[in-house]
Structures are given as C-alpha cells and as structure tokens.
N, C-alpha and C. Protein backbone atom coordinates (compact mmCIF):
# COMPACT_ATOMS: atom_id res chain seq x y z
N UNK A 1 0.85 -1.16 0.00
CA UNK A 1 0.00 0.00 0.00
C UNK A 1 0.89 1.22 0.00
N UNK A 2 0.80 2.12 -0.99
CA UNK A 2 1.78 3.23 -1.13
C UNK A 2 1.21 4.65 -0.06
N UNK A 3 1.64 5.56 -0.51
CA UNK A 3 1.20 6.82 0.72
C UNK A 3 0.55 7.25 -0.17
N UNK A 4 -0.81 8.14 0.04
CA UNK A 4 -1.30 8.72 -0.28
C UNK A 4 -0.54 10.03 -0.96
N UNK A 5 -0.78 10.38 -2.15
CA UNK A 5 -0.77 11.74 -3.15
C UNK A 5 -1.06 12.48 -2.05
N UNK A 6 -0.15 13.88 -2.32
CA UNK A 6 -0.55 15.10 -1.38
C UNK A 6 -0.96 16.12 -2.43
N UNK A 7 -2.10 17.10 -1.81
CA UNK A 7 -2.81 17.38 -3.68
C UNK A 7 -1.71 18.20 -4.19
N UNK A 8 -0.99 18.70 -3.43
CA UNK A 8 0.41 19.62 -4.60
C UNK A 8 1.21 18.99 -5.20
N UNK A 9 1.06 17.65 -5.05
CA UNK A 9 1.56 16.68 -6.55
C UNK A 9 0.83 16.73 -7.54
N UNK A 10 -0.95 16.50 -7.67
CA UNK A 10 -1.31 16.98 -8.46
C UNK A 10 -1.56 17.97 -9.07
N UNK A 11 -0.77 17.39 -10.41
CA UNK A 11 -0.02 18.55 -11.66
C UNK A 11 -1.01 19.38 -12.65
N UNK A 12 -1.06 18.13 -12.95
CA UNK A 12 -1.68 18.07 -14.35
C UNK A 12 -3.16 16.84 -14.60
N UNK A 13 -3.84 17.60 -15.60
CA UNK A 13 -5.30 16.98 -15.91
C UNK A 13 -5.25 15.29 -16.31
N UNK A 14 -5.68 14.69 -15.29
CA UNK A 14 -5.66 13.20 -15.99
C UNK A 14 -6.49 12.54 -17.06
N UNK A 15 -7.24 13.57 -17.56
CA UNK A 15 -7.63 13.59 -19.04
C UNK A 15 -7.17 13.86 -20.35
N UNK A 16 -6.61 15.30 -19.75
CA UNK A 16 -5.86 15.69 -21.23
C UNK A 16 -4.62 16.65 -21.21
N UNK A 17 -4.26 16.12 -19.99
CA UNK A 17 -2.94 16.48 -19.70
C UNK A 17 -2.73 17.80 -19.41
N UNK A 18 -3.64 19.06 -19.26
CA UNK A 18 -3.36 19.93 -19.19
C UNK A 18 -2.90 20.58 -17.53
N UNK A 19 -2.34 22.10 -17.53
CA UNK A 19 -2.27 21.73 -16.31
C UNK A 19 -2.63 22.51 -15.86
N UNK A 20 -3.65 21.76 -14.08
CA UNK A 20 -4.26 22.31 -13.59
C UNK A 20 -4.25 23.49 -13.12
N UNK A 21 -5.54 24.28 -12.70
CA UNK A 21 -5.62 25.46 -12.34
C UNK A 21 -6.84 25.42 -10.66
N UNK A 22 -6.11 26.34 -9.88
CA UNK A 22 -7.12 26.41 -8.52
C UNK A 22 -8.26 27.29 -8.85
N UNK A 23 -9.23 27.28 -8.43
CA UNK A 23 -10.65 27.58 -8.57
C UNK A 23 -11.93 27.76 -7.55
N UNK A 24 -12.38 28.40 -6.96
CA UNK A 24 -13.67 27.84 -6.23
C UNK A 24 -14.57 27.03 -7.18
N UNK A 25 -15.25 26.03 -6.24
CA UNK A 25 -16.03 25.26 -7.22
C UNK A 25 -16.57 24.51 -6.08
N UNK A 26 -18.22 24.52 -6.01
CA UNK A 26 -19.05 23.53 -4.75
C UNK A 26 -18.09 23.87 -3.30
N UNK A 27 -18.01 25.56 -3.24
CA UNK A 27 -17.77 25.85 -1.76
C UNK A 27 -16.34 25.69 -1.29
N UNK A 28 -15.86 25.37 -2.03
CA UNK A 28 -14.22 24.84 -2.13
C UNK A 28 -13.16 25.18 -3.01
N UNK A 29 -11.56 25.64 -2.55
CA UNK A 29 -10.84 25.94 -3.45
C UNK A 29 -10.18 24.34 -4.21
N UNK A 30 -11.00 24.07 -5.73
CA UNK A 30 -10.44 22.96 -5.91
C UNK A 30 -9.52 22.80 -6.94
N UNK A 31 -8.51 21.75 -7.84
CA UNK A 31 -7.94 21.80 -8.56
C UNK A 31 -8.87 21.47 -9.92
N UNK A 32 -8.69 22.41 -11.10
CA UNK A 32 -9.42 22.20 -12.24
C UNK A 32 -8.79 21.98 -13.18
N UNK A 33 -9.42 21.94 -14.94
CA UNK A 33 -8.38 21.71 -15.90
C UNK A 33 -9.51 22.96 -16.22
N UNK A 34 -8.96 23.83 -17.07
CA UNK A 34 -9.71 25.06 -18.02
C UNK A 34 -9.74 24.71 -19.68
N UNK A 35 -8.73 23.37 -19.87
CA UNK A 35 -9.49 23.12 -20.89
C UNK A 35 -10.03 22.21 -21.02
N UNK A 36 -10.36 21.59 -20.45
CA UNK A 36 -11.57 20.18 -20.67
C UNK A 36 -12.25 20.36 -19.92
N UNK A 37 -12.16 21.00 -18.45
CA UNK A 37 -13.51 21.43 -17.18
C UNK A 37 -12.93 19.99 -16.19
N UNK A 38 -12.14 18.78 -16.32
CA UNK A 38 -11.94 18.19 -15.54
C UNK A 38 -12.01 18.46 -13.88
N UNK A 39 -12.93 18.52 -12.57
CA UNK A 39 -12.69 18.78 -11.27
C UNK A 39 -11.98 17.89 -10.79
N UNK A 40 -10.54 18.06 -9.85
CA UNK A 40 -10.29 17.10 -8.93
C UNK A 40 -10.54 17.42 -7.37
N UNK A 41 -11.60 15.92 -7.23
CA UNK A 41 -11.93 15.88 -6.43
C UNK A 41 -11.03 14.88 -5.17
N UNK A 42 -10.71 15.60 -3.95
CA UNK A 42 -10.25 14.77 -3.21
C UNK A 42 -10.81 13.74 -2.48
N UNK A 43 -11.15 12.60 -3.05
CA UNK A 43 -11.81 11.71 -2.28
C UNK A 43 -11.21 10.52 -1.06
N UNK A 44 -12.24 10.09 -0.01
CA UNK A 44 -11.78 9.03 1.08
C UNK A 44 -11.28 7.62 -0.07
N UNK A 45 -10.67 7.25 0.91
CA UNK A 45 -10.31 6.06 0.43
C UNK A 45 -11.45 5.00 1.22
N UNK A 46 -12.07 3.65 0.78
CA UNK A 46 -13.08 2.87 1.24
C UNK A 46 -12.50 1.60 1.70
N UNK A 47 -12.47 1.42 3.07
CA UNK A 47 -12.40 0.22 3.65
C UNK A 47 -13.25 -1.10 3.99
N UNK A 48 -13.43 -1.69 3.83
CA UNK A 48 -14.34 -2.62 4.44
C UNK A 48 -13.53 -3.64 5.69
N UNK A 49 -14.32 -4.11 6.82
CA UNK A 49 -13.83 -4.90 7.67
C UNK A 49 -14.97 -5.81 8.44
N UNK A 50 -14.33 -6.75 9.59
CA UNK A 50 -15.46 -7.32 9.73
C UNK A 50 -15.90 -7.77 11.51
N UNK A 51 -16.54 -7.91 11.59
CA UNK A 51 -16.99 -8.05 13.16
C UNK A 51 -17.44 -9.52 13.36
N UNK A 52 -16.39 -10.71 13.51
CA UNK A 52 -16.68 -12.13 13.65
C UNK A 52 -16.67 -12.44 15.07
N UNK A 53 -17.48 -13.09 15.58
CA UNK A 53 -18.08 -13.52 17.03
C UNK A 53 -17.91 -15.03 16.77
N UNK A 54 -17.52 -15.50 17.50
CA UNK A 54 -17.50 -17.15 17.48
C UNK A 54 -17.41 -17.52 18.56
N UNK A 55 -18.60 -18.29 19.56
CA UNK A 55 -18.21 -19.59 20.54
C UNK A 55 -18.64 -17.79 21.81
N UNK A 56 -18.58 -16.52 21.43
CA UNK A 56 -18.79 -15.83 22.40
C UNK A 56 -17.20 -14.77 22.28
N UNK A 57 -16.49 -15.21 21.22
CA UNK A 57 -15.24 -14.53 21.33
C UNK A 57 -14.83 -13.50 19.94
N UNK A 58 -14.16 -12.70 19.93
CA UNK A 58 -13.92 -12.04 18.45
C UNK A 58 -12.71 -12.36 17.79
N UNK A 59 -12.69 -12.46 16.62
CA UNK A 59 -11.64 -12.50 16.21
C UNK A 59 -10.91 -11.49 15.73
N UNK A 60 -9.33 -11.43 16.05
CA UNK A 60 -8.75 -10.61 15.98
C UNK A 60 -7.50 -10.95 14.69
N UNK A 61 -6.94 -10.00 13.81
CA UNK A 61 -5.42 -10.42 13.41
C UNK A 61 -4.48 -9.63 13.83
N UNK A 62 -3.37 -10.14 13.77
CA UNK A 62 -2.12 -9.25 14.36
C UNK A 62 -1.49 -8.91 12.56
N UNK A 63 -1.44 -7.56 12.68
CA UNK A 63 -0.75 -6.83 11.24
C UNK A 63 0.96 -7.47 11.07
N UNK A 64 1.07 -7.98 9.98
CA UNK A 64 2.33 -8.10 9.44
C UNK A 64 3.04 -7.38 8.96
N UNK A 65 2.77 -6.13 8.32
CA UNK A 65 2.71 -4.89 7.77
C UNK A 65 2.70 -3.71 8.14
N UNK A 66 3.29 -2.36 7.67
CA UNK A 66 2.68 -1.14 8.21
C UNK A 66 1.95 -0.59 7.53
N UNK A 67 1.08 -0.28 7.82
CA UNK A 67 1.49 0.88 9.36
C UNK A 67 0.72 -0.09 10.50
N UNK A 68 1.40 -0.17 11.62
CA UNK A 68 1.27 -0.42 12.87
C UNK A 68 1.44 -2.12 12.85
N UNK A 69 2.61 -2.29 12.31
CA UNK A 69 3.13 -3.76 12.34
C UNK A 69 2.97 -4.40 13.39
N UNK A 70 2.48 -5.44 13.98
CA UNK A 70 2.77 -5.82 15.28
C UNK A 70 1.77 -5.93 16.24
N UNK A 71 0.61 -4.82 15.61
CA UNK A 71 -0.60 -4.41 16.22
C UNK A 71 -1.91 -5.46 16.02
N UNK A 72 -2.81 -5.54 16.85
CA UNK A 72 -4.00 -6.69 16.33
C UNK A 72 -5.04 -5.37 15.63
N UNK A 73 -6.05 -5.79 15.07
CA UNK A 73 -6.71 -5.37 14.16
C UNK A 73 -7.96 -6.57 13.82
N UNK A 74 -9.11 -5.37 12.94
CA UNK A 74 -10.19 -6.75 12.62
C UNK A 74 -9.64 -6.95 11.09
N UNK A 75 -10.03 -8.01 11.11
CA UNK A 75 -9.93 -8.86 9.78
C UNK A 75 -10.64 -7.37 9.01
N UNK A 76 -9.94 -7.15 7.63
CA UNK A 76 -10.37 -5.74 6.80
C UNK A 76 -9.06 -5.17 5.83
N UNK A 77 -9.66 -4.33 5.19
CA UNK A 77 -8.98 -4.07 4.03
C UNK A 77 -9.45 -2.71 3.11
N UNK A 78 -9.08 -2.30 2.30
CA UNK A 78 -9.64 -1.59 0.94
C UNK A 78 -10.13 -1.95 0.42
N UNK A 79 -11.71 -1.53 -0.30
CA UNK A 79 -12.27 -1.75 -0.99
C UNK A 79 -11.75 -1.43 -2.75
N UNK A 80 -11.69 -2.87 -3.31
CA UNK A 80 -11.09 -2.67 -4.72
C UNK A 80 -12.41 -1.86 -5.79
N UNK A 81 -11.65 -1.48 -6.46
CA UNK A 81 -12.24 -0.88 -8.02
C UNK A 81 -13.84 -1.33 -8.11
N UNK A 82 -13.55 -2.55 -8.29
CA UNK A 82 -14.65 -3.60 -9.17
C UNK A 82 -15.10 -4.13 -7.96
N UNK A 83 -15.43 -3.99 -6.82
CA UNK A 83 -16.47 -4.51 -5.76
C UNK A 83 -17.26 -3.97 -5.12
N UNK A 84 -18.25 -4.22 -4.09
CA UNK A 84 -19.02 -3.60 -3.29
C UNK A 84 -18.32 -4.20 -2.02
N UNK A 85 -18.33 -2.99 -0.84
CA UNK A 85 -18.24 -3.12 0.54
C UNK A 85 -18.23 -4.31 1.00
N UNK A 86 -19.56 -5.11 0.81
CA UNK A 86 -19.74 -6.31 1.46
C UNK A 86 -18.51 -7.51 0.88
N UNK A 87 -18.82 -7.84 -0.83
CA UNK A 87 -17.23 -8.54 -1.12
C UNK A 87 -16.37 -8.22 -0.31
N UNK A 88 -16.08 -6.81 -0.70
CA UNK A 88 -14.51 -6.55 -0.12
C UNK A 88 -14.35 -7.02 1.33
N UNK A 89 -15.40 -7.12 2.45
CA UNK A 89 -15.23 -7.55 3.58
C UNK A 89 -15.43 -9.08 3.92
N UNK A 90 -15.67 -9.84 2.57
CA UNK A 90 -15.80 -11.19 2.70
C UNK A 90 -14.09 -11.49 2.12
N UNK A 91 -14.20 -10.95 1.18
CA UNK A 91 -12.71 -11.08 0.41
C UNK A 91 -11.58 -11.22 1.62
N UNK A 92 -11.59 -9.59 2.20
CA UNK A 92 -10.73 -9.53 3.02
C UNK A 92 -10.56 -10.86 4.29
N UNK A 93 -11.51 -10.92 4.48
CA UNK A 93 -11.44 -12.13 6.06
C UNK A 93 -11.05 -13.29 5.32
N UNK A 94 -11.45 -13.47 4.23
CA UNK A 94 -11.00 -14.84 3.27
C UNK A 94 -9.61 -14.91 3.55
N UNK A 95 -8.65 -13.95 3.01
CA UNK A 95 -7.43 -13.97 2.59
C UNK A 95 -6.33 -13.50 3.84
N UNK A 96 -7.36 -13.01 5.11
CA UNK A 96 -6.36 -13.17 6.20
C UNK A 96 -6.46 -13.99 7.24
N UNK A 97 -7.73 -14.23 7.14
CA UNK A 97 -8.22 -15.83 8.24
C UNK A 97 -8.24 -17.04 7.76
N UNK A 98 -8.64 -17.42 6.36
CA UNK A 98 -9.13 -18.75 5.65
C UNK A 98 -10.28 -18.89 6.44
N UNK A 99 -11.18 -18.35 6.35
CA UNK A 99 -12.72 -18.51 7.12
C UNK A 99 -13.67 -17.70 6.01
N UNK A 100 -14.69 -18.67 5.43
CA UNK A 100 -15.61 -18.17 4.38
C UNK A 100 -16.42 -17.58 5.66
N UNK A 101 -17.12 -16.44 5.46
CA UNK A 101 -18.18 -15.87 5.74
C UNK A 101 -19.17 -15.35 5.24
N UNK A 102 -20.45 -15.14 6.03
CA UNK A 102 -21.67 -14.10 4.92
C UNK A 102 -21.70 -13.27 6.08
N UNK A 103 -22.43 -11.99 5.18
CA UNK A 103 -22.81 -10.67 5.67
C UNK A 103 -23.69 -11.17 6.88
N UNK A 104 -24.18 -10.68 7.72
CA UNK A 104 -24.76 -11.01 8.44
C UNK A 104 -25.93 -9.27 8.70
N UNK A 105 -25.17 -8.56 9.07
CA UNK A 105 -25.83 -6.91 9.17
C UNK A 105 -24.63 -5.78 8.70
N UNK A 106 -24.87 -4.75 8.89
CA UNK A 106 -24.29 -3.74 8.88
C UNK A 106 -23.61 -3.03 10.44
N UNK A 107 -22.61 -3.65 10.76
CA UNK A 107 -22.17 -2.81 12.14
C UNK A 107 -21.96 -1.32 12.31
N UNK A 108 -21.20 -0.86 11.09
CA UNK A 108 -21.19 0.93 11.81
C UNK A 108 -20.21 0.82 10.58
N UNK A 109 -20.05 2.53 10.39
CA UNK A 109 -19.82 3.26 9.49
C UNK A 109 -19.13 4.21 10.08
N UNK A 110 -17.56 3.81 10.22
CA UNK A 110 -16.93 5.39 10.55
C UNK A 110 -15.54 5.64 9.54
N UNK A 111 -14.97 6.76 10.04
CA UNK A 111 -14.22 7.65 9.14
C UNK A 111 -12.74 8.30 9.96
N UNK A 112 -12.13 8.46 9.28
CA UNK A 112 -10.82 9.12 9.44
C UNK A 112 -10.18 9.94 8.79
N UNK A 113 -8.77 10.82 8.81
CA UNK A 113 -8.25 11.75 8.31
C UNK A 113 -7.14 11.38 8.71
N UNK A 114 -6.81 11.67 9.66
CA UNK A 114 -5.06 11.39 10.00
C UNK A 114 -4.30 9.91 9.90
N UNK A 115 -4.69 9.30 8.41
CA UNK A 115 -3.78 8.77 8.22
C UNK A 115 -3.05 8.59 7.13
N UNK A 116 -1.40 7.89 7.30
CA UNK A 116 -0.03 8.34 6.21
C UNK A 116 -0.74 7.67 4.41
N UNK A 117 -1.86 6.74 4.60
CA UNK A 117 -2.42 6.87 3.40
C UNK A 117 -3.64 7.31 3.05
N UNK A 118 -4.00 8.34 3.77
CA UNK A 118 -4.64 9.26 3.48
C UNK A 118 -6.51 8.86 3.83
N UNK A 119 -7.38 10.00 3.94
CA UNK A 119 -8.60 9.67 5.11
C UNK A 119 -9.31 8.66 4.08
N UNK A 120 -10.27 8.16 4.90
CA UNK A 120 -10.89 7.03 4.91
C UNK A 120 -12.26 7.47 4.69
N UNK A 121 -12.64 5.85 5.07
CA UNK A 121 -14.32 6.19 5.18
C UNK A 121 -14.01 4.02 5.66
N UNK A 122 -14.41 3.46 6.83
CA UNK A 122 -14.25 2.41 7.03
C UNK A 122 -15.80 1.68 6.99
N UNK A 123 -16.27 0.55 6.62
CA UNK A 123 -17.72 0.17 6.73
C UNK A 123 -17.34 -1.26 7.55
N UNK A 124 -17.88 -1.50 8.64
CA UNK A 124 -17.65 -2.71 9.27
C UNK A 124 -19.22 -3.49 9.20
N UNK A 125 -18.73 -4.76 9.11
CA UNK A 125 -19.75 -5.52 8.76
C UNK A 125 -19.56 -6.62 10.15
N UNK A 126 -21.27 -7.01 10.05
CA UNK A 126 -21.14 -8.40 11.55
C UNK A 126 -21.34 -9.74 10.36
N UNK A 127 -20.75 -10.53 10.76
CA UNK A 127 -20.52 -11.68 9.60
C UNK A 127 -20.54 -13.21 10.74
N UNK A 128 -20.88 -13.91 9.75
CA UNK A 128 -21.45 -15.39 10.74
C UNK A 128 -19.99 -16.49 9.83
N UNK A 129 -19.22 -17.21 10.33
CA UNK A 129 -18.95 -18.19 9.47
C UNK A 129 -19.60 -19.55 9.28
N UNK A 130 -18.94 -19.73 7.85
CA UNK A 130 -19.99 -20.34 7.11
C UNK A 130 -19.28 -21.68 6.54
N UNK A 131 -17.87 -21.28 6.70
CA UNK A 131 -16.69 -22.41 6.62
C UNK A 131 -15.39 -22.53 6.83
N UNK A 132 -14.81 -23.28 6.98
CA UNK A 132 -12.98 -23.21 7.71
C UNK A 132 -12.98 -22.63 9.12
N UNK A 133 -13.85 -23.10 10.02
CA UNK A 133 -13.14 -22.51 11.26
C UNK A 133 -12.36 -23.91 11.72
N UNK A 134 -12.24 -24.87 11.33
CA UNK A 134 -11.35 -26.09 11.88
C UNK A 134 -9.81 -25.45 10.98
N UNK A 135 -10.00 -24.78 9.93
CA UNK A 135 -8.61 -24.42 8.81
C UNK A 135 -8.27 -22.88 9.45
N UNK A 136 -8.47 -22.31 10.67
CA UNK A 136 -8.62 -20.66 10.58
C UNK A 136 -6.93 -20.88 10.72
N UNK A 137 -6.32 -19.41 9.75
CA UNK A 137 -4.84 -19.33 9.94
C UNK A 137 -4.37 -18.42 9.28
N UNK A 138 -3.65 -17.27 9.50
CA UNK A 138 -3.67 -15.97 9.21
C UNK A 138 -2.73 -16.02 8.04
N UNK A 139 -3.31 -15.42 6.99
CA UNK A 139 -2.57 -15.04 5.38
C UNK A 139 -2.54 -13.61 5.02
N UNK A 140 -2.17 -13.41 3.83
CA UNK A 140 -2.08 -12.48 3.58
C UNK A 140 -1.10 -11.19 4.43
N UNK A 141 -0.95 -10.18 4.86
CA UNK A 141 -0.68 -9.02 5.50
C UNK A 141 -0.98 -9.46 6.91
N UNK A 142 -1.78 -10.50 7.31
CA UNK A 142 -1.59 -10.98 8.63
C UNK A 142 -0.87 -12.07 9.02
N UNK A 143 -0.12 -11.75 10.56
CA UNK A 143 0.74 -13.21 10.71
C UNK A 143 -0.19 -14.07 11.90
N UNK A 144 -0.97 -13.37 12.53
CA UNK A 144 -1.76 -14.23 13.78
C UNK A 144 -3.29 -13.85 13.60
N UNK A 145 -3.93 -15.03 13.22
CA UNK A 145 -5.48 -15.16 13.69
C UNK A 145 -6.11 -15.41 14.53
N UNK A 146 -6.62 -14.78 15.35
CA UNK A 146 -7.23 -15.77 16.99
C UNK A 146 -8.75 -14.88 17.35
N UNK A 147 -8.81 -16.06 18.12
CA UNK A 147 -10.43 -15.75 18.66
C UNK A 147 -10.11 -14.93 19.90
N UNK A 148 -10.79 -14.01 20.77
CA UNK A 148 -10.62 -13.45 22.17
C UNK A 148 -11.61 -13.36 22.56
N UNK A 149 -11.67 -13.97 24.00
CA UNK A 149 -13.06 -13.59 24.75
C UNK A 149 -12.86 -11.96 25.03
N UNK A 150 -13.99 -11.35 25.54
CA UNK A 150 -13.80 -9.65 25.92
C UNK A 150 -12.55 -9.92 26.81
N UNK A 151 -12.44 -10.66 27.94
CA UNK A 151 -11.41 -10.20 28.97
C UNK A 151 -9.74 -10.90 28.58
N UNK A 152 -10.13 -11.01 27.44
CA UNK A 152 -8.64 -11.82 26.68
C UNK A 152 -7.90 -10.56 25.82
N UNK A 153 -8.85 -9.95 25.53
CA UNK A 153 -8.61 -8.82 24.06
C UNK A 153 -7.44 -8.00 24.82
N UNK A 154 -6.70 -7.82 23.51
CA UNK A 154 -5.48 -7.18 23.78
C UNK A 154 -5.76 -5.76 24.22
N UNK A 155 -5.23 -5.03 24.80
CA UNK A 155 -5.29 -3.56 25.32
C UNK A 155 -5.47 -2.75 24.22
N UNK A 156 -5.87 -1.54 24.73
CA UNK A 156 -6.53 -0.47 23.14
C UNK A 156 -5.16 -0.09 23.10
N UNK A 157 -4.25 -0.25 23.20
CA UNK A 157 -2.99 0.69 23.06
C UNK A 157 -2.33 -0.47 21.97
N UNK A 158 -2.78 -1.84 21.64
CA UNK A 158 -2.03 -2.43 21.02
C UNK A 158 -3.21 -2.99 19.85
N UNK A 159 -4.21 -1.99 19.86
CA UNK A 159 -5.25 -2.38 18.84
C UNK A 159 -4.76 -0.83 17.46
N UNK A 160 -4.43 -1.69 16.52
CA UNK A 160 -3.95 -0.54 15.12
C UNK A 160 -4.43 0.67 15.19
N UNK A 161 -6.11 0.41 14.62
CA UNK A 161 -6.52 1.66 14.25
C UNK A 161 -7.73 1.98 15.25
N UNK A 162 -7.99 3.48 15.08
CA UNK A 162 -8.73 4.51 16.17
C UNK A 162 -9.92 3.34 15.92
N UNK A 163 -10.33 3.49 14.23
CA UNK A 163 -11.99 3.08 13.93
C UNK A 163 -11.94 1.50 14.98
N UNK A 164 -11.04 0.44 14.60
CA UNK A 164 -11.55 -1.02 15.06
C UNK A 164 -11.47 -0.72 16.83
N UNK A 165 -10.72 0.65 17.48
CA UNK A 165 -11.03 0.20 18.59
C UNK A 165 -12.47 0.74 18.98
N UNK A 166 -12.89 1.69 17.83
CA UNK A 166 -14.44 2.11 18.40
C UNK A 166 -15.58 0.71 18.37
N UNK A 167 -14.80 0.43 17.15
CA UNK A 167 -15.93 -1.42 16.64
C UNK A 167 -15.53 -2.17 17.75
N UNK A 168 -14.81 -2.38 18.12
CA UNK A 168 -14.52 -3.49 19.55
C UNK A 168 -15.11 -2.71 20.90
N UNK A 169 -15.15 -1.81 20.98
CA UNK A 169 -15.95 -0.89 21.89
C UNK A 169 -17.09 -1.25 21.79
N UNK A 170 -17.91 -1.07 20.78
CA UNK A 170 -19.45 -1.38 20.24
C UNK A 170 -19.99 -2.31 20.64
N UNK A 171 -18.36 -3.38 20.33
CA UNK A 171 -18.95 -5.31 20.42
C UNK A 171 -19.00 -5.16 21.91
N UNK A 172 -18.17 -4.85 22.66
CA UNK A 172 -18.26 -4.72 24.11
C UNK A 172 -19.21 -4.47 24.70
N UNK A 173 -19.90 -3.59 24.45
CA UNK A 173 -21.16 -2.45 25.02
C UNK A 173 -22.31 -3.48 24.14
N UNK A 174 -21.90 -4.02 23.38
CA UNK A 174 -23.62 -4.75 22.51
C UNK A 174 -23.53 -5.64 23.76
N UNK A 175 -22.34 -6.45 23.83
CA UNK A 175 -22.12 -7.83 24.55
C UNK A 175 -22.89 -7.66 26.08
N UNK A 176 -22.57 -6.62 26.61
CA UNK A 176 -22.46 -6.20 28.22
C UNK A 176 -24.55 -5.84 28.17
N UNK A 177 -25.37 -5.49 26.99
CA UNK A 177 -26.40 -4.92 27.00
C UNK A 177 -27.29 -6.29 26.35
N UNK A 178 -26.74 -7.35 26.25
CA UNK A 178 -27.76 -8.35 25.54
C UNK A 178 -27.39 -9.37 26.74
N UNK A 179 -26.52 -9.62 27.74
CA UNK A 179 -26.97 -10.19 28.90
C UNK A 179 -27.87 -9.64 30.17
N UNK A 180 -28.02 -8.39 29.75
CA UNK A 180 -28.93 -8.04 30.71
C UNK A 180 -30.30 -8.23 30.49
C-alpha cells in the first residue's frame, strides 16, 4: 500500500494532460483543468472490515505490515475498483483468516483523516462463518489469527486503528447490554 498523493503533486489533468488550475467550485478551493472542465476531487479512500463472534469470542489479526506492524486489528482491508463493501469484507477475512463468511448486518460506518495513506471512510460488517473454522490461519498481511473472549482482548494501546477500537468498543457495550 503506497502513501497517499498530497494534492500539490497533483499537476496536471488526468484527461488531457493539461495543467491544472485552482478555482472555487461547490464551496471549495479545488484543482481544475480550463481546458476540458476536468474537477479534482479529493476523495476518502473505502475500507471494508469485519466483526466475527464465534463460541462468544472475536476475532482478531495481528498486522504483518505497516502501518502499525505488530498491532491486532479486525480482519479488513480496501475496498477494490470492481467490488461492493460487502465482497470486499468477505474477500478480506478470506485472505487473512481462511474462514468463508456471509454478511450477516451492517455494524457501523466510521471515518478518518489522520492517516499516512490518506482519510478514509471504514464500513464494518457483523458476519457469521460459514466455513474453515477447523482451517482458521492468518494469510495475507496478517501473521496471527485468533479468537478473544472480551477479557482476553489485547489492550486499546495495542489495537492498530482509532476506527476497530471504536468497533470493539461497540462489540463490548452490545455484549455487556444483551446479557442483561
């Protein structure tokens, strides 16, 4: 995963090469082309991830990768070109757990800015498995897959990102409000 473009790299029109010009445009000083009308728009980047419960426990991966090598995290990823949210969050748990899953609901929808590849928009999904939990074993960008009961889960100081510790927060507070 490379770093995010900072917009004073962008030069020039990725249409027709011309080069851009600053502008107000929809409330905003944005980058334009004046001869083709091209707007560049700075858009989030789209994550998808996932919220797996098993036996009463969540599953977690530990990042192989940076940013925050070392760190646990939910099974999740970028949403590619050619998919919708939900793939991308089946995809993703595929290729770092070996655990088929389905959608199950929609968990929460949050967002970011301060990060080195640039802001987000994350969609977490609650997902049931559906196959390989006798095969679960971390691939891809992850080196450890594991289940955690709440009082097992690693400390928020060693959970990656802001968003999964709000989603593990959530699962916490759902968990603590459906035994009562």
């Amino acid at each position: 995963m490379g770093v995010a473009l900072k917009d004073e790299e962008i030069k020039f029109c990725p249409r027709c090469g011309h080069t851009l010009e600053k502008k107000k445009i929809h409330g905003r000083i944005r980058k334009f082309c004046p001869s083709c009308g091209f707007v560049y728009f700075r858009d989030p980047k789209v994550g998808a991830s996932v919220v797996l419960e098993y036996k009463g426990k969540l599953l977690l991966v530990r990042r192989g990768i940076n940013p925050h090598k070392g760190k646990w995290c939910l099974p999740g990823g970028f949403v590619e070109f050619d998919e919708n949210p939900e793939k991308a969050a089946i995809r993703e748990c595929k290729e770092e757990t070996n655990l088929d899953v389905q959608i199950d609901k929609l968990f929460g929808i949050y967002s970011y800015i301060n990060d080195i590849r640039g802001p987000g928009i994350l969609i977490s999904y609650k997902v049931k498995v559906i196959g390989g939990i006798e095969k679960l074993k971390a691939g891809d960008d992850a080196e450890i897959a594991q289940f955690f009961s709440p009082s097992e889960l690693p400390s928020m100081k060693d959970i990656a990102f802001r968003t999964n510790r709000e989603i593990i927060e959530k699962w916490l507070k759902e968990r603590r409000y459906e035994k009562k």
